[in-house]
N, C-alpha and C. Protein backbone atom coordinates (compact mmCIF):
# COMPACT_ATOMS: atom_id res chain seq x y z
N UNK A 1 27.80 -38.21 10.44
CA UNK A 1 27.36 -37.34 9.38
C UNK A 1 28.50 -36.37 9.05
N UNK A 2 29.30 -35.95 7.82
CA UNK A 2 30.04 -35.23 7.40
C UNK A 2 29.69 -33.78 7.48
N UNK A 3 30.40 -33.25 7.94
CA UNK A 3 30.50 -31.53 8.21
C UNK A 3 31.09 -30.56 7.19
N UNK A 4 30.38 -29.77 6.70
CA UNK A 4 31.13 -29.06 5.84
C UNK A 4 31.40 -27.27 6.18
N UNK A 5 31.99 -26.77 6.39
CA UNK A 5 31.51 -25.11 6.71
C UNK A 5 31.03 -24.62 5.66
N UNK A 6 29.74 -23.34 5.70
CA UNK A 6 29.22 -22.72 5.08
C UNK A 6 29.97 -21.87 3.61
N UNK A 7 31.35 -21.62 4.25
CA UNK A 7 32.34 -21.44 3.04
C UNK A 7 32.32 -22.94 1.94
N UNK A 8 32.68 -23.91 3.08
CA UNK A 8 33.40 -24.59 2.13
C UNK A 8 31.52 -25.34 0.92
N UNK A 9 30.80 -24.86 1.34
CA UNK A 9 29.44 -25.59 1.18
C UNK A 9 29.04 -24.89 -0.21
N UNK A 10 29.24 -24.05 0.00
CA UNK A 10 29.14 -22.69 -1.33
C UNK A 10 29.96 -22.68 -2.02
N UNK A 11 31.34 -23.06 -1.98
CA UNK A 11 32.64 -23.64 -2.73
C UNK A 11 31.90 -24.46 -3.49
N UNK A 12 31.28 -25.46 -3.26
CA UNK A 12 31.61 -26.85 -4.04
C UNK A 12 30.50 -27.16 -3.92
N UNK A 13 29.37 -26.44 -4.07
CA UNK A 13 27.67 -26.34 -3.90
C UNK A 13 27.47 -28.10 -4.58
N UNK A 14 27.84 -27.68 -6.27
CA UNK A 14 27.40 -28.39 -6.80
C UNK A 14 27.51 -30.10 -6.26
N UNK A 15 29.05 -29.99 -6.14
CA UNK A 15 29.48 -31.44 -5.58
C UNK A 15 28.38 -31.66 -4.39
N UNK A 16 27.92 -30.90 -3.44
CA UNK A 16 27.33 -31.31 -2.31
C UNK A 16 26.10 -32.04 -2.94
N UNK A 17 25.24 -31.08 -3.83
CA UNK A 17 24.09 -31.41 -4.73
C UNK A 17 24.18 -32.86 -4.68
N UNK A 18 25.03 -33.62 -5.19
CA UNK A 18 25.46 -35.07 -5.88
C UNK A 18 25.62 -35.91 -4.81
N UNK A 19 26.37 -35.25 -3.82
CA UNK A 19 26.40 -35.93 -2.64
C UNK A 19 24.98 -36.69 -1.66
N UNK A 20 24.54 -35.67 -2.00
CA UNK A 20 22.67 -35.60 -1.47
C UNK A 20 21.76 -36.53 -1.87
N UNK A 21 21.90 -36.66 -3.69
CA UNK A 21 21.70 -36.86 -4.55
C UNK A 21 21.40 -38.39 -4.26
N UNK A 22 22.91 -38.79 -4.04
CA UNK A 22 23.56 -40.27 -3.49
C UNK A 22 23.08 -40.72 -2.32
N UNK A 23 21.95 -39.74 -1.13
CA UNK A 23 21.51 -40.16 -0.28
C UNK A 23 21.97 -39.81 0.70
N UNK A 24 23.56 -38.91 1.02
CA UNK A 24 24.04 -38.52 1.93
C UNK A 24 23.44 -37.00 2.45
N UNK A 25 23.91 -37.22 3.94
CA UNK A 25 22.88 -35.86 4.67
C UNK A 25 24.33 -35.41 5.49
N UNK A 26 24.24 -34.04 5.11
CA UNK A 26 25.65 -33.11 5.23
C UNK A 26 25.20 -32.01 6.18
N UNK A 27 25.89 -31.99 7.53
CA UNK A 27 25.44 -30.92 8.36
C UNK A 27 26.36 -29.68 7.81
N UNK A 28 25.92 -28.83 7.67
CA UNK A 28 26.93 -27.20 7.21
C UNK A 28 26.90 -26.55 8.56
N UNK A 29 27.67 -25.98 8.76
CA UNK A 29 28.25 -25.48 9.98
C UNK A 29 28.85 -23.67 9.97
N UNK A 30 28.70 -22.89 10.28
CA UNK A 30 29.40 -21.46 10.54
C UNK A 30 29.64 -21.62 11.63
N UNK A 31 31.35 -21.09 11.88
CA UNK A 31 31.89 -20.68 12.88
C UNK A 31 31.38 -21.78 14.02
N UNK A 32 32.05 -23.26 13.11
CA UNK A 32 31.88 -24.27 13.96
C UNK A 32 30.67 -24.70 14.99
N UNK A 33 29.36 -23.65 14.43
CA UNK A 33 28.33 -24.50 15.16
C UNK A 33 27.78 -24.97 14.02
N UNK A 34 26.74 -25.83 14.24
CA UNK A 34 25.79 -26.35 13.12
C UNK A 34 24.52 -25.37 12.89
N UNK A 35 24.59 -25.27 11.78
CA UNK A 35 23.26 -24.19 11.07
C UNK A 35 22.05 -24.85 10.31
N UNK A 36 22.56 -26.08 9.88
CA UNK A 36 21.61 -26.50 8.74
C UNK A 36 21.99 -28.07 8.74
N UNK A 37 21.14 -29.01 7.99
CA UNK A 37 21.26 -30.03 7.21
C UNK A 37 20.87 -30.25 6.17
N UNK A 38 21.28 -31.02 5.42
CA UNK A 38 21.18 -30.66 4.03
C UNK A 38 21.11 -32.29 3.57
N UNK A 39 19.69 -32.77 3.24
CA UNK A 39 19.46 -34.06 2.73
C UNK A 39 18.91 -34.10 1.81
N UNK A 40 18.89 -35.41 1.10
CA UNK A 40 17.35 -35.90 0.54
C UNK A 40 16.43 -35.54 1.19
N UNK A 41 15.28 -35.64 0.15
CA UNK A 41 13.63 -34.84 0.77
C UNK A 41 13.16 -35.97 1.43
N UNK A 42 12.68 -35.88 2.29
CA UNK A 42 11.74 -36.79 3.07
C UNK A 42 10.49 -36.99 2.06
N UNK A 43 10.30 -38.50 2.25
CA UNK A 43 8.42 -38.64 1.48
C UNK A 43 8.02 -38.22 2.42
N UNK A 44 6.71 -38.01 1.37
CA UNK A 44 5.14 -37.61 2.72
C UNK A 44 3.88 -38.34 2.26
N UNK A 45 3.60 -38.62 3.20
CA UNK A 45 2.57 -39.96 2.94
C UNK A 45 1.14 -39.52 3.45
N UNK A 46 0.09 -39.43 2.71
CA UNK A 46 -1.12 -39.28 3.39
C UNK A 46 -1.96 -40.15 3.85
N UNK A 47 -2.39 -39.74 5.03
CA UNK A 47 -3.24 -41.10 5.82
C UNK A 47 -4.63 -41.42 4.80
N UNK A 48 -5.00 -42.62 5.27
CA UNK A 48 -6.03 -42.99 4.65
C UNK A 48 -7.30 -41.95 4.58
N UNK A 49 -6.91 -41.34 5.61
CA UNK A 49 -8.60 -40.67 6.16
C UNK A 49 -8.58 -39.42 5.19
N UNK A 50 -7.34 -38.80 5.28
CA UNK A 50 -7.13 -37.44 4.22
C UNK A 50 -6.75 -37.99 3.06
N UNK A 51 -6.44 -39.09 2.09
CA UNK A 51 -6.84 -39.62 0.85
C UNK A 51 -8.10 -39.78 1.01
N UNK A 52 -8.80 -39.90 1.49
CA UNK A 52 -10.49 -40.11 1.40
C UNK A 52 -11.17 -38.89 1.19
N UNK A 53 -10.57 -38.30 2.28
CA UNK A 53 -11.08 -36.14 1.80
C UNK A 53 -10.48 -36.30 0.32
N UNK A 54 -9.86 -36.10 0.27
CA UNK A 54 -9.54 -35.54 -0.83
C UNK A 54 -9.97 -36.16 -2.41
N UNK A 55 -10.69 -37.52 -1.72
CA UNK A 55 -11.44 -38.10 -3.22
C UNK A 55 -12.46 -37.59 -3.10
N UNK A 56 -12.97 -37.34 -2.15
CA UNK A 56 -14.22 -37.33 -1.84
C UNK A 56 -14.60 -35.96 -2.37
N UNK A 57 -13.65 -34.92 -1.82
CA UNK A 57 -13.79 -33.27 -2.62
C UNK A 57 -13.49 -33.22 -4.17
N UNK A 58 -12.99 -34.20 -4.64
CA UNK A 58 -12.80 -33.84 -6.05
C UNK A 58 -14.40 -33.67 -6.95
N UNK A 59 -13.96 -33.11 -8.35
CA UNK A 59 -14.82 -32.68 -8.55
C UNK A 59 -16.14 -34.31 -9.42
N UNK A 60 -16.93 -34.26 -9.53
CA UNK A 60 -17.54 -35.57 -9.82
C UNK A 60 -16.89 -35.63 -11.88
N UNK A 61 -17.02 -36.91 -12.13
CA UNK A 61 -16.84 -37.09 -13.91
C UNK A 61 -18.44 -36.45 -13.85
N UNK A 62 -17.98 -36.76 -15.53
CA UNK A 62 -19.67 -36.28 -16.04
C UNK A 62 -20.09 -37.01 -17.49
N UNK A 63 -20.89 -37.51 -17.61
CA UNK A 63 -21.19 -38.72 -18.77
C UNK A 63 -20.38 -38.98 -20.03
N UNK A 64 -19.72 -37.37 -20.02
CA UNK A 64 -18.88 -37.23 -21.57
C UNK A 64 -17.22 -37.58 -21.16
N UNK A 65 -17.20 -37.82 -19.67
CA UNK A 65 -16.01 -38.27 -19.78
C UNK A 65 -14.56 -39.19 -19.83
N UNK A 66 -15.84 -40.61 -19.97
CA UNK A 66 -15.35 -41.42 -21.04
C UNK A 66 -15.21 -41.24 -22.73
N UNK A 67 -15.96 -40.26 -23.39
CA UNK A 67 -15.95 -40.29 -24.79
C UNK A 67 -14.96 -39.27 -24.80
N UNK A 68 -14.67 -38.37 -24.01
CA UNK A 68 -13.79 -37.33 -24.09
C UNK A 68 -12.27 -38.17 -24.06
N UNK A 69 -12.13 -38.50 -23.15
CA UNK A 69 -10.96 -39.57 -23.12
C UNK A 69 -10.77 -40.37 -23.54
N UNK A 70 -11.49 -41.40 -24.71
CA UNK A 70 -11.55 -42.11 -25.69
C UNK A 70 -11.22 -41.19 -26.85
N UNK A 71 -11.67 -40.26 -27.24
CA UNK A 71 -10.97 -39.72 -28.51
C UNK A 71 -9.61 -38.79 -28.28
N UNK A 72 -9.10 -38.49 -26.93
CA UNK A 72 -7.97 -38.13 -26.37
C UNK A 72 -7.04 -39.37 -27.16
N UNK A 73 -7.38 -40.50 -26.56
CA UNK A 73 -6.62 -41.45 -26.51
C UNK A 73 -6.35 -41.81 -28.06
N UNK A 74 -7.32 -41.52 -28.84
CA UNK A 74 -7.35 -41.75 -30.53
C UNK A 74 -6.61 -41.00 -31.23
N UNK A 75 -5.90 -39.70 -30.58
CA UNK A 75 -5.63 -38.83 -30.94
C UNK A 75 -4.26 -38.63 -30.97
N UNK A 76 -3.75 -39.29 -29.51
CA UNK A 76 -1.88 -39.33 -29.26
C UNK A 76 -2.15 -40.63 -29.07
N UNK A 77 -0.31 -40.49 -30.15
CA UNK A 77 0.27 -41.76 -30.19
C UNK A 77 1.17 -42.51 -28.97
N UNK A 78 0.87 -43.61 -29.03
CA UNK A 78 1.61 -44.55 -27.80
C UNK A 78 2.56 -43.74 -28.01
N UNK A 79 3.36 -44.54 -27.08
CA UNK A 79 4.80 -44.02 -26.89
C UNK A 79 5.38 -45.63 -27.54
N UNK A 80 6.61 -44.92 -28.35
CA UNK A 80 7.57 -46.32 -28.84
C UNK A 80 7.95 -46.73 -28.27
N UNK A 81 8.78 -46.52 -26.95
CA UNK A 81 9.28 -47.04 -25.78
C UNK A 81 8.49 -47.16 -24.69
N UNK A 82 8.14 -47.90 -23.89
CA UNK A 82 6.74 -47.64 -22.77
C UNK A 82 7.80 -47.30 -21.63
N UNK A 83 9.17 -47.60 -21.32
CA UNK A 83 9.48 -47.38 -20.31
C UNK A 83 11.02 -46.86 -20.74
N UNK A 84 11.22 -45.59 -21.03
CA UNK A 84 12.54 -44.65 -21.93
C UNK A 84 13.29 -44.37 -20.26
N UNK A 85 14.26 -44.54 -20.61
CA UNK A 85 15.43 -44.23 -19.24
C UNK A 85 16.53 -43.10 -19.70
């Protein structure tokens, strides 16, 4: 893993950003110990059991909310591109 000191990390913030960006994980260092790492975010994944709470607490539909979302949908236009990069 590449080392950068806390000077040099704040120098060239941005470049590190990109570096990260690209998937690389950069230990920063003061006065030659290690202070930090600096990666990509970790996913977070919820177990089945707490996706289940959490359907389960939501709040219920209510008869109008298919017609509500049918004239939503009447209302905005597709998109011209379905998949814009």
């Amino acid at each position: 893993m590449p080392r950068l000191s806390a000077t040099d990390a704040a120098r060239s913030f941005s470049e590190l950003l990109n570096r990260v960006l690209d998937g690389e994980e950069i230990e920063i260092t003061r006065a030659g110990a290690p202070v930090a790492v600096i990666g990509p975010p970790r996913a977070r994944f919820l177990s089945a059991d707490r996706f289940r709470e959490l359907v389960a607490s939501a709040p219920r539909v209510d008869d109008e909310f298919a017609v509500d979302l049918a004239a939503i949908r009447r209302e905005v236009e597709a998109p011209r591109e379905p998949w814009p990069s």
